[in-house]
C-alpha atoms as a PDB file:
ATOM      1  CA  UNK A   1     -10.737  69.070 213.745  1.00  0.00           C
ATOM      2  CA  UNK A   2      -8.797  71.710 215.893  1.00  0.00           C
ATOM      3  CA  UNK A   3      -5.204  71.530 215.655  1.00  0.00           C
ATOM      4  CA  UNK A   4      -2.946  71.250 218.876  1.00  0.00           C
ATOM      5  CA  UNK A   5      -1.107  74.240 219.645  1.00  0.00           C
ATOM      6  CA  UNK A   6       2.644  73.797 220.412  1.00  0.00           C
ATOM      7  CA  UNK A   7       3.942  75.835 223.742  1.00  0.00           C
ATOM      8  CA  UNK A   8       6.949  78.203 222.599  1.00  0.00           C
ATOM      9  CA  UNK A   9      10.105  76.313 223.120  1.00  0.00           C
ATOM     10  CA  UNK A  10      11.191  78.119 226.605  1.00  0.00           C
ATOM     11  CA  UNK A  11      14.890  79.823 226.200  1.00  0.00           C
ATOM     12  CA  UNK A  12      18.431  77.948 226.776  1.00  0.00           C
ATOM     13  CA  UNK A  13      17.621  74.730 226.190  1.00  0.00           C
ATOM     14  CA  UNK A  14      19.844  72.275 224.090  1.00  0.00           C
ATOM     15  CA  UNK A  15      20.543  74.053 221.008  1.00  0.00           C
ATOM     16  CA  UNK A  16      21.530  77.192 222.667  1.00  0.00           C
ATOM     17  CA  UNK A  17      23.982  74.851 224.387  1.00  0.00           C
ATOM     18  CA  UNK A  18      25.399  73.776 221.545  1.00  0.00           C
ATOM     19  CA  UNK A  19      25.133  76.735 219.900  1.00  0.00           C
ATOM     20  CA  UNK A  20      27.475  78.479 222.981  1.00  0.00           C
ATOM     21  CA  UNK A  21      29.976  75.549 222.857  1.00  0.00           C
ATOM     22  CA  UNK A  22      30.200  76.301 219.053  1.00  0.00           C
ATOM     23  CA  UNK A  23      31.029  79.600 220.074  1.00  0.00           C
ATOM     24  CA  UNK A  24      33.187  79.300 222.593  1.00  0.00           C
ATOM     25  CA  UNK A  25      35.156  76.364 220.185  1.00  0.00           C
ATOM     26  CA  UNK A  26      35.217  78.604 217.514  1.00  0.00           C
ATOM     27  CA  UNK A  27      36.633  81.666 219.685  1.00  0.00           C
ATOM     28  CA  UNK A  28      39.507  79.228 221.279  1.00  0.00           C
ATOM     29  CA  UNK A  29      40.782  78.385 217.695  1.00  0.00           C
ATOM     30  CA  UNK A  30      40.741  82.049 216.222  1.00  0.00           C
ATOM     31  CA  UNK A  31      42.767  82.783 219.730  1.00  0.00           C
ATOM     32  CA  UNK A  32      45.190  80.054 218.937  1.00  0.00           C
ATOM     33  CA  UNK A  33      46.363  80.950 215.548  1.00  0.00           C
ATOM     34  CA  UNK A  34      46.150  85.098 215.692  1.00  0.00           C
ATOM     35  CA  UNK A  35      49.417  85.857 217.983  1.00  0.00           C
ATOM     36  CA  UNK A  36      48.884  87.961 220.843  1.00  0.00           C
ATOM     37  CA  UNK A  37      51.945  90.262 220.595  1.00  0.00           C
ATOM     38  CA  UNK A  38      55.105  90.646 218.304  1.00  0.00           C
ATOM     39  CA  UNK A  39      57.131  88.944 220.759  1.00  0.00           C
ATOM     40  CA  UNK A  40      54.763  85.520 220.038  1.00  0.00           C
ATOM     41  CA  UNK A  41      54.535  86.786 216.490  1.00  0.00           C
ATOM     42  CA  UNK A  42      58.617  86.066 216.155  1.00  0.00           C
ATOM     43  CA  UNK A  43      59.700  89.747 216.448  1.00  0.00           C
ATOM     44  CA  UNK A  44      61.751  89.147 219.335  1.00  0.00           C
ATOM     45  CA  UNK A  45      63.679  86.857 221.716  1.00  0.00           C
ATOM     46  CA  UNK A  46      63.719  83.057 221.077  1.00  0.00           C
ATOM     47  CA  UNK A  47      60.353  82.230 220.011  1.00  0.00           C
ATOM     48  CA  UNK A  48      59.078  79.031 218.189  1.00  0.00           C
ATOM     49  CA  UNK A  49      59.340  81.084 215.052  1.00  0.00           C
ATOM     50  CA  UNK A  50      62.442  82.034 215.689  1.00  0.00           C
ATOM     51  CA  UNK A  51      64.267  79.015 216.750  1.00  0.00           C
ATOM     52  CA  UNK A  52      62.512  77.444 213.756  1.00  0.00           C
ATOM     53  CA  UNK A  53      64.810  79.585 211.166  1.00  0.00           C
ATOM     54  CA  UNK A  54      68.324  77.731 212.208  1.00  0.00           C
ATOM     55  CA  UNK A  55      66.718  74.615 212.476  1.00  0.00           C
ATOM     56  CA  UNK A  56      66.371  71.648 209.949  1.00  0.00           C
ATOM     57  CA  UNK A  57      62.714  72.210 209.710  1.00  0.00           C
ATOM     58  CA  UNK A  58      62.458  75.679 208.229  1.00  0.00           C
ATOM     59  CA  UNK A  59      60.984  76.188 204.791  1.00  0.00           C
ATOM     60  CA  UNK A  60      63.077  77.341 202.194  1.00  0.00           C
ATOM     61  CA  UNK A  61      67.254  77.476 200.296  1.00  0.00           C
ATOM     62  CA  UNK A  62      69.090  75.297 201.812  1.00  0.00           C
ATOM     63  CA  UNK A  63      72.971  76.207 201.493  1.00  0.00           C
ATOM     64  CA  UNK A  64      75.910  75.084 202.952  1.00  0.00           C
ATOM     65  CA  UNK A  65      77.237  78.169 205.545  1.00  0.00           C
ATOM     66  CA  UNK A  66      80.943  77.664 203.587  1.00  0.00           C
ATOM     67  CA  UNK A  67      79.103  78.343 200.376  1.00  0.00           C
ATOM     68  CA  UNK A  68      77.925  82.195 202.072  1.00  0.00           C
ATOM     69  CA  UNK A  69      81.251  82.609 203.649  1.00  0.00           C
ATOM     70  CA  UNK A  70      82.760  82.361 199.925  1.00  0.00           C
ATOM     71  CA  UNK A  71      79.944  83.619 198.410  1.00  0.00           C
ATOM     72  CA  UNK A  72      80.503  86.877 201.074  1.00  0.00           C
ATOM     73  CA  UNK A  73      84.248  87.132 200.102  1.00  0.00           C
ATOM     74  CA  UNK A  74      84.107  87.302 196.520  1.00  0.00           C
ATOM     75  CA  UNK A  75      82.118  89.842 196.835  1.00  0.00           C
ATOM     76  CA  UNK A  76      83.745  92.012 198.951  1.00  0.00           C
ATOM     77  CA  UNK A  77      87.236  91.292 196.846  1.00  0.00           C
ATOM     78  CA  UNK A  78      85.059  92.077 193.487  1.00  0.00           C
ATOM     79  CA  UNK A  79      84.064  95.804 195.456  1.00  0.00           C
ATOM     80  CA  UNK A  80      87.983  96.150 196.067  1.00  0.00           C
ATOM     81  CA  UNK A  81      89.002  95.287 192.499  1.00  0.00           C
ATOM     82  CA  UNK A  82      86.695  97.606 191.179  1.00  0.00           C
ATOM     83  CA  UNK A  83      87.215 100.687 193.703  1.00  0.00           C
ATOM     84  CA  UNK A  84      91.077  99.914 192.749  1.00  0.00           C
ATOM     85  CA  UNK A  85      90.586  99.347 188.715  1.00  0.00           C
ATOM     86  CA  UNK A  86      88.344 102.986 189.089  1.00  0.00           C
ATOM     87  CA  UNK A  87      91.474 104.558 191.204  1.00  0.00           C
ATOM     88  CA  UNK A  88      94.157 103.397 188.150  1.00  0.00           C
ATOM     89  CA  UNK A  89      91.813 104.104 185.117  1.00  0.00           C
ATOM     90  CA  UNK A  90      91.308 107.896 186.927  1.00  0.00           C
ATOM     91  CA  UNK A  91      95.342 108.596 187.218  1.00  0.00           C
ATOM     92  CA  UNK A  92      96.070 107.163 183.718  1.00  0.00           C
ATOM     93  CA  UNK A  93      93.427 109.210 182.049  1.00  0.00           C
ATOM     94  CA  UNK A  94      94.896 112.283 184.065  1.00  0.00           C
ATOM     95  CA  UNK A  95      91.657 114.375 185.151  1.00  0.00           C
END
């Protein structure tokens, strides 16, 4: 009994098809996520990322802008107090 023998499968074909549009697939998505410069990465200008940060939709605290604005204030007054309470505590001491 002789056994048949196959012909080599020839190159291209179907897999290598599929095989290239794997490729090719696989190349688009790595292109799409990995940002081609710092302006696209958000380092600059108005950018998705960018616009993204004053938006409802960004990630994160959440606080009221009156809350920083007070927040701010007390402590620049607490800096004052203290530069002041150092400047009266020096002169009654007498150095």
């Amino acid at each position: 009994m002789s056994t048949p023998i196959s012909a080599p499968v020839p190159p291209g074909g179907p897999r290598s098809a599929v095989r290239r549009r794997a490729t090719q697939q696989h190349q688009q998505n790595v292109a799409n996520q990995r940002p081609n410069s710092t302006r696209a990465a958000g380092a600059g200008g108005s950018s998705s990322t960018m616009l993204k940060l004053y938006t409802d939709e960004a990630a994160g605290l959440i606080v009221d802008p009156m809350v920083v604005m007070v927040l701010s204030i007390g402590f620049i007054l607490s800096v004052v107090a203290l530069h002041i309470i150092a400047k009266v505590t020096n002169k009654l001491i007498g150095n």
